[in-house]
PDB file of N, CA and C in Angstrom:
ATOM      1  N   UNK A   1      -5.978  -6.670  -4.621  1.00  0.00           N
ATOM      2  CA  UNK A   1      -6.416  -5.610  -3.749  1.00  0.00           C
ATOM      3  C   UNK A   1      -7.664  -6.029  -2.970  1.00  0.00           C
ATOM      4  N   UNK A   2      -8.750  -7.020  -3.307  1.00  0.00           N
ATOM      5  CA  UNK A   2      -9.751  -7.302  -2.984  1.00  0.00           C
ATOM      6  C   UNK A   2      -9.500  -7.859  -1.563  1.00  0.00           C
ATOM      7  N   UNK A   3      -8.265  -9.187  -1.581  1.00  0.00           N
ATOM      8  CA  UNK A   3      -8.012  -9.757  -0.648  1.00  0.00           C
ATOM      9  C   UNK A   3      -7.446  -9.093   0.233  1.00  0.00           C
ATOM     10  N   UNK A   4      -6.868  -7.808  -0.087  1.00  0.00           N
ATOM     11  CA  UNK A   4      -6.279  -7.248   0.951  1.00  0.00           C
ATOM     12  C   UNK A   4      -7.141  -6.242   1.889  1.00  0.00           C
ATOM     13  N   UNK A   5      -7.953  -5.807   1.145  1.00  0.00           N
ATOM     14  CA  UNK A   5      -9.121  -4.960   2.249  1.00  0.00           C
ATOM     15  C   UNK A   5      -9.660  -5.831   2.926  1.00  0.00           C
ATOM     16  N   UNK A   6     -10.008  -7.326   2.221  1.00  0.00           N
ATOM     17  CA  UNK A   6     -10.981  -8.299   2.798  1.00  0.00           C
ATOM     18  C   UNK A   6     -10.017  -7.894   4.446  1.00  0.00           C
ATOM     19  N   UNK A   7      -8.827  -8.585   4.620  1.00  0.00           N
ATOM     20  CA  UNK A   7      -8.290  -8.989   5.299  1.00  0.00           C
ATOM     21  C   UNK A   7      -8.389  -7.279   6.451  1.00  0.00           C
ATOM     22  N   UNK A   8      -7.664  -6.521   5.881  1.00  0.00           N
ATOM     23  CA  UNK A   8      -8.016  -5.559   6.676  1.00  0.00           C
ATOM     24  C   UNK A   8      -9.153  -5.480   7.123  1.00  0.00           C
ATOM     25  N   UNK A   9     -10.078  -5.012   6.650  1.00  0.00           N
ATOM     26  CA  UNK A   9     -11.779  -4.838   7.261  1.00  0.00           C
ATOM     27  C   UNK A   9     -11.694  -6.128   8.121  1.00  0.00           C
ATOM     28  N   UNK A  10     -11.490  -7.337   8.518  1.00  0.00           N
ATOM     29  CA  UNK A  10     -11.656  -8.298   9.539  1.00  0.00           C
ATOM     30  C   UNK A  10     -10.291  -8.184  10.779  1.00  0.00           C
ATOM     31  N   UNK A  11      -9.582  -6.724  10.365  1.00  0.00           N
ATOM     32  CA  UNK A  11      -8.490  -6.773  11.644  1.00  0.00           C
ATOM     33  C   UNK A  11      -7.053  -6.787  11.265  1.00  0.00           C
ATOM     34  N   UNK A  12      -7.337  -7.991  10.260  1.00  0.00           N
ATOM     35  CA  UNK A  12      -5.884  -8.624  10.030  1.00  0.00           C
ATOM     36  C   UNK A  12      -4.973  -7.673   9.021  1.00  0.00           C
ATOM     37  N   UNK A  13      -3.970  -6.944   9.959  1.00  0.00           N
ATOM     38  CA  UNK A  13      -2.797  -6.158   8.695  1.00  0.00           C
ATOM     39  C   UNK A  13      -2.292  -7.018   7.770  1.00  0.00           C
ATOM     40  N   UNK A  14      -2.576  -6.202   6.993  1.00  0.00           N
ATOM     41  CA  UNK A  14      -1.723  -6.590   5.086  1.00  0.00           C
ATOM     42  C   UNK A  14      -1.678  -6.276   4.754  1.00  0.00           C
ATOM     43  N   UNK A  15      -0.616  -6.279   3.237  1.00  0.00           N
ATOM     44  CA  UNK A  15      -0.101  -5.655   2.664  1.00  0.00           C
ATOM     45  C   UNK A  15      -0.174  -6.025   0.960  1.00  0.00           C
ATOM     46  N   UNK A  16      -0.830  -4.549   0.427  1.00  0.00           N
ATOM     47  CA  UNK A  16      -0.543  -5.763  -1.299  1.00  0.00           C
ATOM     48  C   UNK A  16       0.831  -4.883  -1.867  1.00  0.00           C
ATOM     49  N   UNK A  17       0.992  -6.564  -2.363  1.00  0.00           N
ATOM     50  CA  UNK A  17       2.171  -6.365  -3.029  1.00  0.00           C
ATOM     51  C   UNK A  17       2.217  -6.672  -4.526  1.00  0.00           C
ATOM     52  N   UNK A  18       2.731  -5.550  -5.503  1.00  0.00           N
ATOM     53  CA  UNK A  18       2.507  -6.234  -7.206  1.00  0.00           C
ATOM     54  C   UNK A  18       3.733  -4.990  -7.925  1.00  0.00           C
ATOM     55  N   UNK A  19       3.584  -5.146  -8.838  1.00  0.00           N
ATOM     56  CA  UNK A  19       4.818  -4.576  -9.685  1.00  0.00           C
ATOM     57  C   UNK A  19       4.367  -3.398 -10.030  1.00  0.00           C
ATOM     58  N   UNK A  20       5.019  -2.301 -10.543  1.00  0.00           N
ATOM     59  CA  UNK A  20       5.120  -1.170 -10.578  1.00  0.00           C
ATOM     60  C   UNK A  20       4.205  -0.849 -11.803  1.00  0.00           C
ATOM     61  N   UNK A  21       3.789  -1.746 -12.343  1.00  0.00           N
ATOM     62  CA  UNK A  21       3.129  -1.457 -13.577  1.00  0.00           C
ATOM     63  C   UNK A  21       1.517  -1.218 -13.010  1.00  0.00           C
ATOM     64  N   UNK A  22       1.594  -1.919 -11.666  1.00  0.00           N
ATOM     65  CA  UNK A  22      -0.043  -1.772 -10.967  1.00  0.00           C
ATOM     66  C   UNK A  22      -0.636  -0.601  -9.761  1.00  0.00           C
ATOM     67  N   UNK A  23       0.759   0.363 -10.105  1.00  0.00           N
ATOM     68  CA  UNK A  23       0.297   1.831  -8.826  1.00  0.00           C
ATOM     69  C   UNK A  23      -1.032   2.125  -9.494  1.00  0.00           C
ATOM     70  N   UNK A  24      -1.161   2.851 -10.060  1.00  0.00           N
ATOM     71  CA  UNK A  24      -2.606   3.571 -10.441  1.00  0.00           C
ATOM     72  C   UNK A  24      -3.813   2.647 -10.300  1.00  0.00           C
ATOM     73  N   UNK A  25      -3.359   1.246 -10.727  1.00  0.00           N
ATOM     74  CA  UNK A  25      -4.753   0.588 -10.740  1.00  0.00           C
ATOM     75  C   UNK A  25      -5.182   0.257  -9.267  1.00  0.00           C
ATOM     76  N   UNK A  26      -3.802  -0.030  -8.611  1.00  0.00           N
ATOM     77  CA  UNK A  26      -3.944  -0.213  -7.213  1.00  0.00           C
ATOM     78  C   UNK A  26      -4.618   0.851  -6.822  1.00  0.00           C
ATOM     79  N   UNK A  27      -4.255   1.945  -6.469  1.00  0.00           N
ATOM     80  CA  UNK A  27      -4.718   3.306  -6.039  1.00  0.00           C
ATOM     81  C   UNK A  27      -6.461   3.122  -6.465  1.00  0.00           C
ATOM     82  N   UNK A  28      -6.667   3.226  -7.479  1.00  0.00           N
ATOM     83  CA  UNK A  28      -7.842   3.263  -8.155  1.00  0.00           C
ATOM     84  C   UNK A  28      -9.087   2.214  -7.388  1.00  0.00           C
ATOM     85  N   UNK A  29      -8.589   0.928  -7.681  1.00  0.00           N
ATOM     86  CA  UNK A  29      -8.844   0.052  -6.424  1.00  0.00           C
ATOM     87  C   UNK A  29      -9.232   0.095  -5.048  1.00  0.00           C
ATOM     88  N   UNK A  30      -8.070   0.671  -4.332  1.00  0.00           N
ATOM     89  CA  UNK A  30      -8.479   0.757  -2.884  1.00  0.00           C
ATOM     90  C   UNK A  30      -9.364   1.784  -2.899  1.00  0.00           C
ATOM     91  N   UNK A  31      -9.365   2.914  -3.407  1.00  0.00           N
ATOM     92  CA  UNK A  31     -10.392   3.913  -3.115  1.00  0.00           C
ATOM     93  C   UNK A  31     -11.913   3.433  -3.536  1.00  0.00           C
ATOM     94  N   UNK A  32     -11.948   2.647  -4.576  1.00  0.00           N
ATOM     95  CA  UNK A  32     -13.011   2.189  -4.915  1.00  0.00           C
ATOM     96  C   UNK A  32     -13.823   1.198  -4.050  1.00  0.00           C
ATOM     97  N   UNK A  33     -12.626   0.450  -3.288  1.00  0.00           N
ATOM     98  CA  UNK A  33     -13.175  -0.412  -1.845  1.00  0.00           C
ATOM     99  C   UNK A  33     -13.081  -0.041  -1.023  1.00  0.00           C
ATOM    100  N   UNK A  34     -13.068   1.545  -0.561  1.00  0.00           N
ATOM    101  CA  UNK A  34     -13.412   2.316   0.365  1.00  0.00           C
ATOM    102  C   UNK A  34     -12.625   1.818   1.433  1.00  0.00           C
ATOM    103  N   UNK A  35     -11.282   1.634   0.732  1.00  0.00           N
ATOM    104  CA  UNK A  35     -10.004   1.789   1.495  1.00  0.00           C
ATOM    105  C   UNK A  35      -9.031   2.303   1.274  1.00  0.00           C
ATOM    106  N   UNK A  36      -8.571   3.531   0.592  1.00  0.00           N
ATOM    107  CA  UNK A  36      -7.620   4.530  -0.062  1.00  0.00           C
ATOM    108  C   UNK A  36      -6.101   4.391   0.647  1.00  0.00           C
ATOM    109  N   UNK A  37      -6.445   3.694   2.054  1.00  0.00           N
ATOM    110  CA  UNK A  37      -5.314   3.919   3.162  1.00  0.00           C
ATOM    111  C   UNK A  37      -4.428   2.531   2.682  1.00  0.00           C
ATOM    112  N   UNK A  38      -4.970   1.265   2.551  1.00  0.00           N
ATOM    113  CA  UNK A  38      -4.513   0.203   2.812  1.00  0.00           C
ATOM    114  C   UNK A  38      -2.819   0.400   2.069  1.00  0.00           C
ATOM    115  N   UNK A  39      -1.814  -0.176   2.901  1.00  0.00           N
ATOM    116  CA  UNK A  39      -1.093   0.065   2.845  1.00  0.00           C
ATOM    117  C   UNK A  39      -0.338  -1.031   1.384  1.00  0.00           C
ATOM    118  N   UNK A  40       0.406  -0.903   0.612  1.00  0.00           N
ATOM    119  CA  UNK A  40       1.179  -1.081  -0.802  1.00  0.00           C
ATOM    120  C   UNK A  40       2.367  -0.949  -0.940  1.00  0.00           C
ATOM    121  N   UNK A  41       3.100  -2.317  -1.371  1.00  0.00           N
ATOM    122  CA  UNK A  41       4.625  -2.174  -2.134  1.00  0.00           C
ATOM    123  C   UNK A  41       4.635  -2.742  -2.908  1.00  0.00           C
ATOM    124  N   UNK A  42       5.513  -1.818  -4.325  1.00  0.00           N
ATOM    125  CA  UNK A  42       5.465  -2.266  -5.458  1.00  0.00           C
ATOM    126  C   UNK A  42       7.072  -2.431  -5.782  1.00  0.00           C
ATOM    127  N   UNK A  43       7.247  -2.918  -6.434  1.00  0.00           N
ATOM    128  CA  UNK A  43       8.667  -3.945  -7.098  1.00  0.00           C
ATOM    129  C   UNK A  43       8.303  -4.006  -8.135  1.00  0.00           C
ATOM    130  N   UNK A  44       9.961  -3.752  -8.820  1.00  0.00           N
ATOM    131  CA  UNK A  44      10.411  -3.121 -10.478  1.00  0.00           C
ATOM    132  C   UNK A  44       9.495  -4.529 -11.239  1.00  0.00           C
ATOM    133  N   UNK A  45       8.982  -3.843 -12.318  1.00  0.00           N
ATOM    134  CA  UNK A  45       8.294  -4.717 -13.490  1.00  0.00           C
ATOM    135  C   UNK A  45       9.181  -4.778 -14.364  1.00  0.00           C
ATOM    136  N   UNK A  46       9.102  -5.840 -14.812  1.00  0.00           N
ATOM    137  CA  UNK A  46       8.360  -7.210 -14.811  1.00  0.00           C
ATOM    138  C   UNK A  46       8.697  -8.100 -13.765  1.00  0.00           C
ATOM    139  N   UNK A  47       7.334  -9.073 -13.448  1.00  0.00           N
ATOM    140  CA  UNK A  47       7.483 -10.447 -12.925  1.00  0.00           C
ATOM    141  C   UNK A  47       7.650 -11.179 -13.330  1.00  0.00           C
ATOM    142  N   UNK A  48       6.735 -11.483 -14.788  1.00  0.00           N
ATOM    143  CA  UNK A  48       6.295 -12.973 -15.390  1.00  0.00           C
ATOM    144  C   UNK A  48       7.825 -13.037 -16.107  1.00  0.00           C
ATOM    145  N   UNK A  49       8.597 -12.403 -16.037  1.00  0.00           N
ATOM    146  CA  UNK A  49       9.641 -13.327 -17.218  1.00  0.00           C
ATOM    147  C   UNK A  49      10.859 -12.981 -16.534  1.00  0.00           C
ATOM    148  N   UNK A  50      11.072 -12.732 -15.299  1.00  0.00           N
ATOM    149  CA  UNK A  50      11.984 -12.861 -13.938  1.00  0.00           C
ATOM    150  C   UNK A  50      12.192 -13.989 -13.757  1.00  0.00           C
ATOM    151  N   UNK A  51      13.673 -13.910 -13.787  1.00  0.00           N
ATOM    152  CA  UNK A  51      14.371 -15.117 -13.461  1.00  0.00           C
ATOM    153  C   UNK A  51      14.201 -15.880 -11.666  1.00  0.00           C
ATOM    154  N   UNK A  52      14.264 -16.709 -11.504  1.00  0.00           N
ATOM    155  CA  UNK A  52      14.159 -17.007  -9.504  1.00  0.00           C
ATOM    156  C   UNK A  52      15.101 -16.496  -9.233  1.00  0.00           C
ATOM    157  N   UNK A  53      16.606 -15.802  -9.476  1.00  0.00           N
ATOM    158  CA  UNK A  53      17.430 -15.160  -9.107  1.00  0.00           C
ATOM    159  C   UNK A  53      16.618 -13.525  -8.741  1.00  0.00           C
ATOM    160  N   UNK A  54      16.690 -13.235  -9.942  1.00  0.00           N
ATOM    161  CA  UNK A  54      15.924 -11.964  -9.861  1.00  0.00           C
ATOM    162  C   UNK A  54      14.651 -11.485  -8.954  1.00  0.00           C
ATOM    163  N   UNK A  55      13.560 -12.816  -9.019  1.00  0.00           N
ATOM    164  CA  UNK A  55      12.287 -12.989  -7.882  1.00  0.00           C
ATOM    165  C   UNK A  55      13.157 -12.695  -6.473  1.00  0.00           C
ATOM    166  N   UNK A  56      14.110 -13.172  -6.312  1.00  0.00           N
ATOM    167  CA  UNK A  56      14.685 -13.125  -5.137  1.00  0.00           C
ATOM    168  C   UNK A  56      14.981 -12.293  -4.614  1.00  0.00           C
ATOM    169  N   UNK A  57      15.717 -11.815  -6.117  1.00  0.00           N
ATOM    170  CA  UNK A  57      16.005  -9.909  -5.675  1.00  0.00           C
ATOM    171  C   UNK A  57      15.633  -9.084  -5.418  1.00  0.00           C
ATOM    172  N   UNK A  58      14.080  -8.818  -6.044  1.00  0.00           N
ATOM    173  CA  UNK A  58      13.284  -8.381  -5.780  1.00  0.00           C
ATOM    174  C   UNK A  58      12.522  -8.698  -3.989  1.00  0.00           C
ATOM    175  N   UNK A  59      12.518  -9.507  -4.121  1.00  0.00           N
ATOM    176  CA  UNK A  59      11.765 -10.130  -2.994  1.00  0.00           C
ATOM    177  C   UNK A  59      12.665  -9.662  -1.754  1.00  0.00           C
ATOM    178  N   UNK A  60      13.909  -9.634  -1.571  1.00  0.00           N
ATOM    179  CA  UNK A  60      14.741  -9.011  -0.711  1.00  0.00           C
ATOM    180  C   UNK A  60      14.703  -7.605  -0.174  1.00  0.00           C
ATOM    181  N   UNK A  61      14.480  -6.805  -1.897  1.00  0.00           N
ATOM    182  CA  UNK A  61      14.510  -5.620  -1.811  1.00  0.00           C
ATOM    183  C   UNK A  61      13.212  -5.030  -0.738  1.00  0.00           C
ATOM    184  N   UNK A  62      12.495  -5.774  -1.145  1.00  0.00           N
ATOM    185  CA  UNK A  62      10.700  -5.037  -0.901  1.00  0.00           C
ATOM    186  C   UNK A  62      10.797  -5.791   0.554  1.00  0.00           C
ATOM    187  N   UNK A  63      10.997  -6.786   1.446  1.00  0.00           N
ATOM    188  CA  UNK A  63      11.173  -7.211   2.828  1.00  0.00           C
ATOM    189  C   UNK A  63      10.685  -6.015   3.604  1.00  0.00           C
ATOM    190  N   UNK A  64      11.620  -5.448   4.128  1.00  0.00           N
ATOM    191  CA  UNK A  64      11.857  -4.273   4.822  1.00  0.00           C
ATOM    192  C   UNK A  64      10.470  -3.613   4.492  1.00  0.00           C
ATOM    193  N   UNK A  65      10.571  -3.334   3.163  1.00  0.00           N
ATOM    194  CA  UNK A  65       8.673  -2.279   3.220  1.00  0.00           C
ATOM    195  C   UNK A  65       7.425  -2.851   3.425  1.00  0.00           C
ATOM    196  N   UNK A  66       7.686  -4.061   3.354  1.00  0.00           N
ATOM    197  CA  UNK A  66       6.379  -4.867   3.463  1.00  0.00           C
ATOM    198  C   UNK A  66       6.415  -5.103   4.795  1.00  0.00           C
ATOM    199  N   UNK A  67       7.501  -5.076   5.833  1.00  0.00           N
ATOM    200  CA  UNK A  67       7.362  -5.613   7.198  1.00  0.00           C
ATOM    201  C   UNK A  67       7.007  -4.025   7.632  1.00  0.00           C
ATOM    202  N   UNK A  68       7.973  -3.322   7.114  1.00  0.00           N
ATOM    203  CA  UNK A  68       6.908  -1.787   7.761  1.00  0.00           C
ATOM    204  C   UNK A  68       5.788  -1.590   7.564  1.00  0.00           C
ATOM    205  N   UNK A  69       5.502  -1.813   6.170  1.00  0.00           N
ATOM    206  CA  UNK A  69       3.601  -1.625   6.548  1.00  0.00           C
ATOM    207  C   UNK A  69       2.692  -2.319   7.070  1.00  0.00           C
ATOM    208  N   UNK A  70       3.620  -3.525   7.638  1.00  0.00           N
ATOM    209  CA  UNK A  70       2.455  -4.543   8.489  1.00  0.00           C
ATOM    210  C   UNK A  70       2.647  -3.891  10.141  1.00  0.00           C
ATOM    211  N   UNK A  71       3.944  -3.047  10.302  1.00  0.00           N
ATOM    212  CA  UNK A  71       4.185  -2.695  11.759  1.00  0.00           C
ATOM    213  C   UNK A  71       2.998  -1.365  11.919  1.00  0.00           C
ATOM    214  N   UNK A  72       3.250  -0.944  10.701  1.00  0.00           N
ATOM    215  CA  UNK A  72       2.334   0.529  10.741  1.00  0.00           C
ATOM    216  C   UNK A  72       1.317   0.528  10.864  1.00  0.00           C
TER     217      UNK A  72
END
């Protein structure tokens, strides 16, 4: 989340992206870096023991939301 306000506050849209196990902390986060707005997609947990099939799948799924919140 750090890197992603960084990046915002200098202009540059981004997007964090982490697994579903990290909404609240995320949330918790941006408001705390006095960015509540920055935009977030999260994808089904777990990562660490996802197969590269599965990374993929995931990674497919979330495309689309991650390119919308960089359009938004």
């Amino acid at each position: 989340m750090h890197d992603t306000t960084w990046f915002e506050i200098q202009g540059i849209p981004s997007v964090f992206l982490a697994s579903t196990e990290f909404v609240d902390a995320a949330s918790a986060q941006a408001e705390m870096l006095g960015l509540p707005e920055v935009a977030r997609v999260f994808v089904p947990h777990p990562i660490q023991d996802a197969t590269d099939a599965e990374m993929q799948q995931k990674a497919e799924a979330a495309f689309d939301a991650v390119l919308g919140a960089l359009i938004d």
